[in-house]
C-alpha atoms as a PDB file:
ATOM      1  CA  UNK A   1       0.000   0.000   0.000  1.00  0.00           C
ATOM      2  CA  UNK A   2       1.797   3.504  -0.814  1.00  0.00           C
ATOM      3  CA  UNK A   3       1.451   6.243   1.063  1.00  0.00           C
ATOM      4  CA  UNK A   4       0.062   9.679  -1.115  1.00  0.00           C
ATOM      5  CA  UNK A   5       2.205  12.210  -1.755  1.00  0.00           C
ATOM      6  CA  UNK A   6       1.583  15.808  -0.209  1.00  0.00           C
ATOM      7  CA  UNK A   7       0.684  18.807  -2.197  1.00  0.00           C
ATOM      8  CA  UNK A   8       4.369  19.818  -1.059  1.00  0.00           C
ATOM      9  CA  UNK A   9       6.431  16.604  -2.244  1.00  0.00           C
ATOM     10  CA  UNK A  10       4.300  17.018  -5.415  1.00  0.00           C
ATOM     11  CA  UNK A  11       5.693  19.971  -6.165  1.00  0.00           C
ATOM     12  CA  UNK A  12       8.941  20.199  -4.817  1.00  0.00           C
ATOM     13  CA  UNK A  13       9.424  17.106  -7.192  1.00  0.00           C
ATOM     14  CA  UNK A  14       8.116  18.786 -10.363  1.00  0.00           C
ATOM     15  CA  UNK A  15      10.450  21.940  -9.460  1.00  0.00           C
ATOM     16  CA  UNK A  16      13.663  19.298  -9.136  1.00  0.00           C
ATOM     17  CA  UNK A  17      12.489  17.244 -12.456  1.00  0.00           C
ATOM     18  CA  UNK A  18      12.266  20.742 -14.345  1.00  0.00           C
ATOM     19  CA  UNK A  19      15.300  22.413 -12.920  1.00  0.00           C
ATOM     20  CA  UNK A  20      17.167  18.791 -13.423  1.00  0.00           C
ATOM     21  CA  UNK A  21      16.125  19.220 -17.126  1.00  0.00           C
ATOM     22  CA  UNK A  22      17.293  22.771 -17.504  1.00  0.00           C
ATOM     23  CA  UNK A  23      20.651  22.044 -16.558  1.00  0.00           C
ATOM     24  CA  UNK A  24      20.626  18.224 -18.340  1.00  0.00           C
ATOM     25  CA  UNK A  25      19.941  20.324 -21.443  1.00  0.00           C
ATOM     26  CA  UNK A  26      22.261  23.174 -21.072  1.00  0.00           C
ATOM     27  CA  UNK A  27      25.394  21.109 -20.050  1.00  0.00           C
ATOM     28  CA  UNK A  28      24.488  18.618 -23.052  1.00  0.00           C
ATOM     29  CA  UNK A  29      24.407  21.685 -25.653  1.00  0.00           C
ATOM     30  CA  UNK A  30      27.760  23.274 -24.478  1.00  0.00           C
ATOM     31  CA  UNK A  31      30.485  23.256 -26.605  1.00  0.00           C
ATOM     32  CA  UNK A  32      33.402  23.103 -23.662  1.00  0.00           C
ATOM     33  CA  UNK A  33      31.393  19.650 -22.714  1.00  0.00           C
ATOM     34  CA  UNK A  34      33.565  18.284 -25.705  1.00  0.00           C
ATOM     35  CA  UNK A  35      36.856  20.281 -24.644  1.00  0.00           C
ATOM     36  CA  UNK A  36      37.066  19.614 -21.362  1.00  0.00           C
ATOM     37  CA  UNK A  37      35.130  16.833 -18.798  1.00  0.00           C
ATOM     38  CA  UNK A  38      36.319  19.372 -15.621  1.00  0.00           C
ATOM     39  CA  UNK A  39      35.823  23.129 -14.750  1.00  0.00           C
ATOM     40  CA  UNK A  40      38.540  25.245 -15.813  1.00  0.00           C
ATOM     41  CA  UNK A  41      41.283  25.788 -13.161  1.00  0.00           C
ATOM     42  CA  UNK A  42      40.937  29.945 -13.463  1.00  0.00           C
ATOM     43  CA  UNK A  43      36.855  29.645 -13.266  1.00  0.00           C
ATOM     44  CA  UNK A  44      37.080  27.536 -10.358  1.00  0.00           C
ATOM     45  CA  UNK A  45      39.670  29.285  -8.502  1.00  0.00           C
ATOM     46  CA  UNK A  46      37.715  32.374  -9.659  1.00  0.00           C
ATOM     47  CA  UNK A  47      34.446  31.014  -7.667  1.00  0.00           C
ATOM     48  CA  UNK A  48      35.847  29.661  -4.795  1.00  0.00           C
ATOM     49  CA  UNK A  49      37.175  33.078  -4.122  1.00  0.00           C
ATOM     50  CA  UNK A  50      33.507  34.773  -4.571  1.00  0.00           C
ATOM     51  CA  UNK A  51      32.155  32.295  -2.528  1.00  0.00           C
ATOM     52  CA  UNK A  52      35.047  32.962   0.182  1.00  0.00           C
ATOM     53  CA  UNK A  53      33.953  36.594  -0.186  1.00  0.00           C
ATOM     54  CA  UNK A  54      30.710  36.210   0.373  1.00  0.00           C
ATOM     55  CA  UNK A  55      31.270  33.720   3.268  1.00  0.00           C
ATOM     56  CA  UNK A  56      33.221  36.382   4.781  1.00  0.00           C
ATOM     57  CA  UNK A  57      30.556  39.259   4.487  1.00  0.00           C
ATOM     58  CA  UNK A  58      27.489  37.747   5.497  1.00  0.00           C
ATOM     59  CA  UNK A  59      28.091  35.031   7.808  1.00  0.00           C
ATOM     60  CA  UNK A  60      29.262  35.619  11.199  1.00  0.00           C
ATOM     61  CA  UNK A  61      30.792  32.479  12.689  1.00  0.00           C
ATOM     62  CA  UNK A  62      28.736  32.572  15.949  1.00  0.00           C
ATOM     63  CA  UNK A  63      25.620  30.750  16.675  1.00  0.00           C
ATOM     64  CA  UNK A  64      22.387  32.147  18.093  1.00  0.00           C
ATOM     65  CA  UNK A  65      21.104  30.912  21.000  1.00  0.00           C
ATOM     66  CA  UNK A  66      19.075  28.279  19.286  1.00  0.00           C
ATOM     67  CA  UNK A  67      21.676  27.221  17.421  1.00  0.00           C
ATOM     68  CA  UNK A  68      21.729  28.871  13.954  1.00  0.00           C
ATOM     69  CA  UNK A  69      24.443  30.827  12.290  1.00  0.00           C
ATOM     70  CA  UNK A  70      23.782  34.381  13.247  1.00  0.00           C
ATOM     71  CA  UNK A  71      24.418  36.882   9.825  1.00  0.00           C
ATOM     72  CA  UNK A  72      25.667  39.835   9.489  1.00  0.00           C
ATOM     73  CA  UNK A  73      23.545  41.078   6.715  1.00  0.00           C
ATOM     74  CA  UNK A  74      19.508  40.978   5.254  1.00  0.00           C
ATOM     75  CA  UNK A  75      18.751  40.155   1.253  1.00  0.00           C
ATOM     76  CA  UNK A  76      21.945  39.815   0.305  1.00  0.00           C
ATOM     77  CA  UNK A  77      22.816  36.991  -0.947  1.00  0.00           C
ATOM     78  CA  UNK A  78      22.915  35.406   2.674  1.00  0.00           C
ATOM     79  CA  UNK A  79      19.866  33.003   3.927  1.00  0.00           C
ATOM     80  CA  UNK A  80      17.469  35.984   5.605  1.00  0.00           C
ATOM     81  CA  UNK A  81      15.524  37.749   2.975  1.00  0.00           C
ATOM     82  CA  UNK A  82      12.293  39.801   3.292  1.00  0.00           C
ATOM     83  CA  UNK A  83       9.502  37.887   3.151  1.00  0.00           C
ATOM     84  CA  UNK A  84       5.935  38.423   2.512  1.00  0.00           C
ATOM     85  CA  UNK A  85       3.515  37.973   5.084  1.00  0.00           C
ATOM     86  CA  UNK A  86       0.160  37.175   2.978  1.00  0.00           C
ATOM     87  CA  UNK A  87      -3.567  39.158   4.456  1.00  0.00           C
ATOM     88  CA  UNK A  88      -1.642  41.193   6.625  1.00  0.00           C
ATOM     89  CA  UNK A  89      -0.750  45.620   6.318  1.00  0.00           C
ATOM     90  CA  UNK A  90       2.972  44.966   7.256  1.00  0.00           C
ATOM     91  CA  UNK A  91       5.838  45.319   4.327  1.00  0.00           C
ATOM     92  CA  UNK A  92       7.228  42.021   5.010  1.00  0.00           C
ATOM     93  CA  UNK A  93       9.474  40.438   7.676  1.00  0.00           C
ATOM     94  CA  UNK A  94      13.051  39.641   7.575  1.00  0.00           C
ATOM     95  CA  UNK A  95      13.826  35.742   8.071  1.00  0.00           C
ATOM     96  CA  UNK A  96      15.995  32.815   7.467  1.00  0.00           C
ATOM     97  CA  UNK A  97      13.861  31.647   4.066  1.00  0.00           C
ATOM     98  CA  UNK A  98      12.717  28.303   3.472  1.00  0.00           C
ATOM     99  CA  UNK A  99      10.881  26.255   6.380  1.00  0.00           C
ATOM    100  CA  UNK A 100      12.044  28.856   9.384  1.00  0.00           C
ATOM    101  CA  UNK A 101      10.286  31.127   6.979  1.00  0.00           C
ATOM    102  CA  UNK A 102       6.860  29.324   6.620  1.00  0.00           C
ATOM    103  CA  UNK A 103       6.718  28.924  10.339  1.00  0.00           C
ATOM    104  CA  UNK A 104       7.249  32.474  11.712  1.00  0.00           C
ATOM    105  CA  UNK A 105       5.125  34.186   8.986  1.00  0.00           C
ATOM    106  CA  UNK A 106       2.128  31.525  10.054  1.00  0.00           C
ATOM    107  CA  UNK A 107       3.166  32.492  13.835  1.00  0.00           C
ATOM    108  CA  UNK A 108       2.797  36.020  12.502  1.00  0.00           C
ATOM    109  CA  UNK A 109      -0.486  35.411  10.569  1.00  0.00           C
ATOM    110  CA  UNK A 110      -2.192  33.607  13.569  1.00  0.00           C
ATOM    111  CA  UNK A 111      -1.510  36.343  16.096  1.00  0.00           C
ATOM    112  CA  UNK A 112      -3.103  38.818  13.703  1.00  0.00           C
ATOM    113  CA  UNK A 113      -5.994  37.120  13.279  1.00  0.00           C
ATOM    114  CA  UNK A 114      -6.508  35.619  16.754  1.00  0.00           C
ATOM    115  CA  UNK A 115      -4.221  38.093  18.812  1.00  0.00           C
ATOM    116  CA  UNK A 116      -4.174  41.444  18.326  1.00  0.00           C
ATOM    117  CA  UNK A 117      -4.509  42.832  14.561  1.00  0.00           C
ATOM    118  CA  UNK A 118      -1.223  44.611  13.778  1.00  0.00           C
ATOM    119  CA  UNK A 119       0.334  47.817  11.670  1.00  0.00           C
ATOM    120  CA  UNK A 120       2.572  48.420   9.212  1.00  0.00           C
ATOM    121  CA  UNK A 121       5.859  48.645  11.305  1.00  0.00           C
ATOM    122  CA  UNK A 122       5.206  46.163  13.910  1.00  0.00           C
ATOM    123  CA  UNK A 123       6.655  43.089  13.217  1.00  0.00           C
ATOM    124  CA  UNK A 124      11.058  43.152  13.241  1.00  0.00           C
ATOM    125  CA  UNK A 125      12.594  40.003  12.113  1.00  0.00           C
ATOM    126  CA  UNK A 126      16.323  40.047  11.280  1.00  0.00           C
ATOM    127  CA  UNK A 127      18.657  41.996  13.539  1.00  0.00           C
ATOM    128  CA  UNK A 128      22.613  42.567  12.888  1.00  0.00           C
ATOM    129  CA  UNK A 129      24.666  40.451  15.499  1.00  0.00           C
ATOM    130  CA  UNK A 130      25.973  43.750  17.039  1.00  0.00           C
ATOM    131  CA  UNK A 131      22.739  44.671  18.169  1.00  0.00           C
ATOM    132  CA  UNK A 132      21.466  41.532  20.231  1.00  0.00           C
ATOM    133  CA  UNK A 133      22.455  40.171  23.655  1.00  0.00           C
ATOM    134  CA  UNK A 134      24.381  37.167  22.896  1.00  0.00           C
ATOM    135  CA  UNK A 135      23.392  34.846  25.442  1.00  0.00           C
ATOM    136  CA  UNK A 136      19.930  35.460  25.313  1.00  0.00           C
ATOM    137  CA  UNK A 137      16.694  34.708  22.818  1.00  0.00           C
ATOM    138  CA  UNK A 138      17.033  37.844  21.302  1.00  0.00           C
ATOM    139  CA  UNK A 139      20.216  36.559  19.740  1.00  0.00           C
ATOM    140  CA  UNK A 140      17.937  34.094  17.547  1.00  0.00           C
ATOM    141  CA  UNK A 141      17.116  37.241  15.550  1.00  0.00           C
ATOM    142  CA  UNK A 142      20.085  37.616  14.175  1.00  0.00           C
ATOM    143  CA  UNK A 143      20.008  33.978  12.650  1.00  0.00           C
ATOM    144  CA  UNK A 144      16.681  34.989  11.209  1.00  0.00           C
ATOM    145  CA  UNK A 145      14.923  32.497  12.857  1.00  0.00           C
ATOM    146  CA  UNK A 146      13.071  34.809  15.499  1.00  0.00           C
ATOM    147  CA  UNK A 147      10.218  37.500  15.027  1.00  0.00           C
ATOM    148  CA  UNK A 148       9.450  39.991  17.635  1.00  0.00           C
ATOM    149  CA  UNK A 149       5.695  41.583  17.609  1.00  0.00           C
ATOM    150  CA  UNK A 150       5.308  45.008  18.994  1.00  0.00           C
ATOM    151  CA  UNK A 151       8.614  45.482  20.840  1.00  0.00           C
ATOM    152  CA  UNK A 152       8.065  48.832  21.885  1.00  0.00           C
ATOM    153  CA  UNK A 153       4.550  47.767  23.844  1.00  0.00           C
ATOM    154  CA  UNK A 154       5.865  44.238  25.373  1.00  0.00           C
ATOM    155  CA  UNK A 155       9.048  45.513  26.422  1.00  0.00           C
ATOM    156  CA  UNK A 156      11.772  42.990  27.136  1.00  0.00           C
ATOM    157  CA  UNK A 157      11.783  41.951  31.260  1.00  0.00           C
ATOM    158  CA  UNK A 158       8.441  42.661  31.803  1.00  0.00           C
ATOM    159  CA  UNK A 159       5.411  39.837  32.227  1.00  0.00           C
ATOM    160  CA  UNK A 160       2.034  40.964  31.865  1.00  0.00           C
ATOM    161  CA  UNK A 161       1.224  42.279  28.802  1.00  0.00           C
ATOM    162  CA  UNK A 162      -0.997  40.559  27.651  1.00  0.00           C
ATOM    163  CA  UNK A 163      -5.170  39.630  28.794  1.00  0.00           C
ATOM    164  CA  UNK A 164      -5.911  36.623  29.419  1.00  0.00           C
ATOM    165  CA  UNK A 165      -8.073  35.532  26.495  1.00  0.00           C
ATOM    166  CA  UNK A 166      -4.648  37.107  24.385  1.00  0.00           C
ATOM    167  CA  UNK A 167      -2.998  34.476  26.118  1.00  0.00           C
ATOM    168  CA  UNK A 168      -4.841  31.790  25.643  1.00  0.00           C
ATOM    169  CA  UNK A 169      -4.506  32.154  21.626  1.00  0.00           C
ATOM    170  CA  UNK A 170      -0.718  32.118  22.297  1.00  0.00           C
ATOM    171  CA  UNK A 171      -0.771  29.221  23.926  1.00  0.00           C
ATOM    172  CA  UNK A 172      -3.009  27.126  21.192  1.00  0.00           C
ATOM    173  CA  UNK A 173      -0.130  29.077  18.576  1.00  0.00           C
ATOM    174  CA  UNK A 174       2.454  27.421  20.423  1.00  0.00           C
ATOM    175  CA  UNK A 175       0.614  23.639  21.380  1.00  0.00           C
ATOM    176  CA  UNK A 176       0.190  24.095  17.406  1.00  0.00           C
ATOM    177  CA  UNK A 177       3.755  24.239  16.438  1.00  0.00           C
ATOM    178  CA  UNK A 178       4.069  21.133  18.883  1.00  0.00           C
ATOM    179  CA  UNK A 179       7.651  23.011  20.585  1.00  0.00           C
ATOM    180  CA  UNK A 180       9.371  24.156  17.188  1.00  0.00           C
ATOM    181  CA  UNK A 181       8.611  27.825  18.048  1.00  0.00           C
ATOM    182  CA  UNK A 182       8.642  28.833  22.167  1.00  0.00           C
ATOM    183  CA  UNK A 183       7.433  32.762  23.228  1.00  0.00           C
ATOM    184  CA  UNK A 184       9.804  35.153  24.886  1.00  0.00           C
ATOM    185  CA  UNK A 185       7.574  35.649  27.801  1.00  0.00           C
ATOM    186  CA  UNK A 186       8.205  32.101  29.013  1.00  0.00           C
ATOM    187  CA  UNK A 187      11.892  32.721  29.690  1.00  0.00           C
ATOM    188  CA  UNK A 188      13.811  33.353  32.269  1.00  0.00           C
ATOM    189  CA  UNK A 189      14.123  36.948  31.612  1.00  0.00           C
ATOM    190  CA  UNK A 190      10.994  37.379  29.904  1.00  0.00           C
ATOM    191  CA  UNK A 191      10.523  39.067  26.625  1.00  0.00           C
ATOM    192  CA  UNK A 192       6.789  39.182  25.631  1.00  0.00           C
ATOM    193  CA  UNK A 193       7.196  40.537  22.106  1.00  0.00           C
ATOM    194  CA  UNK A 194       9.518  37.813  20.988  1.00  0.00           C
ATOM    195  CA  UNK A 195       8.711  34.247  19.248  1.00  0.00           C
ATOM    196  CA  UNK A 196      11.438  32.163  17.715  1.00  0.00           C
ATOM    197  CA  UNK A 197      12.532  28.593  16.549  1.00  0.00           C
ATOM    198  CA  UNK A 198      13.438  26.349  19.281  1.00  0.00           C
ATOM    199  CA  UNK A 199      14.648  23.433  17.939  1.00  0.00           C
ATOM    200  CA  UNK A 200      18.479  23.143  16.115  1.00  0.00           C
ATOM    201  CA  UNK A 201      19.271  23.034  12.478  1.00  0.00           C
ATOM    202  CA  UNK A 202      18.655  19.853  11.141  1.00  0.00           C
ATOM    203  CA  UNK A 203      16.019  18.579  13.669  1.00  0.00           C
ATOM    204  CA  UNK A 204      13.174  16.889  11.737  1.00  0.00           C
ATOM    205  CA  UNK A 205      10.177  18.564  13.579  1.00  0.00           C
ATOM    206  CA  UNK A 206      10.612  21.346  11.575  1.00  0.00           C
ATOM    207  CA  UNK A 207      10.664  20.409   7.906  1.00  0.00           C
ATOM    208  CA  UNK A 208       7.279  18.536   9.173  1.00  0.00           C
ATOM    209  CA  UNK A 209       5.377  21.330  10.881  1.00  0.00           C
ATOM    210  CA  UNK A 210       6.263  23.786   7.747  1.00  0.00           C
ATOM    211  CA  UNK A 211       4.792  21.036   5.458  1.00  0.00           C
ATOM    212  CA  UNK A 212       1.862  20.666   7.820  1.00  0.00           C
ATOM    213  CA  UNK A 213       1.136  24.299   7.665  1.00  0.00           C
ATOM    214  CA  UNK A 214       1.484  24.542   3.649  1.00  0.00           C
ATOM    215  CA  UNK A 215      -0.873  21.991   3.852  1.00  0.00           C
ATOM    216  CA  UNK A 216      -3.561  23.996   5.739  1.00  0.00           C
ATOM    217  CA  UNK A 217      -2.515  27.004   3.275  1.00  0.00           C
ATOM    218  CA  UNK A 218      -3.320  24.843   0.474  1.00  0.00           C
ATOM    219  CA  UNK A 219      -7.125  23.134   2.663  1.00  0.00           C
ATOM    220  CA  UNK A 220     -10.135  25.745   2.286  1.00  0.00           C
ATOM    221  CA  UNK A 221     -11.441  26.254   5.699  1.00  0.00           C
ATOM    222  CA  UNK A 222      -8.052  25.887   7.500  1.00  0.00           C
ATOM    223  CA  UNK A 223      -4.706  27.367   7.865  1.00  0.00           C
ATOM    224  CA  UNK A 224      -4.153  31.630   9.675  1.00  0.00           C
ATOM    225  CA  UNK A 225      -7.449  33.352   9.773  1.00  0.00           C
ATOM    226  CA  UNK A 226      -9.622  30.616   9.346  1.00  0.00           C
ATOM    227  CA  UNK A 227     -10.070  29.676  12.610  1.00  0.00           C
ATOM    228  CA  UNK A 228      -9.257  25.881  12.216  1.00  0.00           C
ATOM    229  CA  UNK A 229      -5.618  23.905  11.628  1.00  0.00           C
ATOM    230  CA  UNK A 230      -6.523  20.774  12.729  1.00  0.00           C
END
């Protein structure tokens, strides 16, 4: 008995097959394919040393909190790039693209709709290095895998922020991600505006919660805003 494929797996396999076939055709049709079977010596010297450069400008050596590379710049050529945050007035959110990225917009999305509705200007993502406390979740910011909501009225250190029926839609946002993302105001040193990814890179749980929550995108009736995920 085989198990269907996802929506997601459906079409992250027709994107492979059709970029496979781009570069099939392309390397069959070039005329240095009958000159040479290797790259060039120069050429590949030549991108070694861009990639070196580009190593060297965006990434920072240090890990966040949580685990990820912190970098030292935003959409430029690095992994954090603006990202749209669909139904919503705000002009986008820097983070870490790919699944970190599906799982902090949806965060984003949910408190919106079930939250508090929010403005243009009050979501930050992506923070330079030199600007967060290292040993604390703020840090995860500058990895690009942490959002913080309305900084300036949930001030970092202070608990109570929030009513209690606010609360309660955190907490089904958070049983939800099933511990990939964890909120600031649960820490130690408590920082109510903050929400960020909680597991390392490489830890399964979240590949499978950002295909779960494509999947609700994809489902009429569930997903942010409709008031059902499950």
């Amino acid at each position: 008995m085989t198990t269907p494929l996802s929506r997601r797996h459906v079409l992250r396999r027709a994107a492979f097959l059709a970029a496979g076939a781009a570069v099939g055709s392309q390397v069959l049709s070039s005329p240095a394919l009958a000159q040479s079977a290797g790259p060039e010596p120069d050429k590949l010297r030549e991108s070694v040393r861009k990639a070196q450069e580009r190593n060297k400008r965006v990434l920072s050596g240090v890990p966040s909190r949580n685990g990820w590379e912190m970098e030292k710049t935003a959409d430029n050529r690095g992994h954090v790039y603006t990202r749209p945050v669909p139904g919503l007035p705000v002009d986008g959110v820097q983070v870490r693209m790919g699944d970190v990225e599906t799982v902090l917009v949806h965060v984003v999305r949910r408190f919106h709709y079930e939250v508090d509705e929010l403005r243009r200007g009050d979501v930050t993502g992506w923070r330079h290095p030199s600007t967060v406390r290292k040993g604390m979740a703020e840090s995860n910011q500058a990895s690009g895998t942490a959002v913080q909501i309305r900084p300036g009225s949930y001030p970092s250190g202070v608990r109570g922020g929030f009513f209690p029926q606010q609360l309660t839609a955190i907490r089904d946002i958070l049983a939800e991600c099933g511990g990939v993302v964890r909120w600031g105001g649960d820490d130690k040193h408590p920082d109510e505006a903050l929400f960020y990814i909680d597991v390392k890179p490489g830890d399964d749980r979240l590949p499978k919660l950002a295909e779960k929550i494509v999947d609700w995108d994809w489902t009429p009736g569930k997903g942010a805003g409709s008031g059902s995920t499950v």
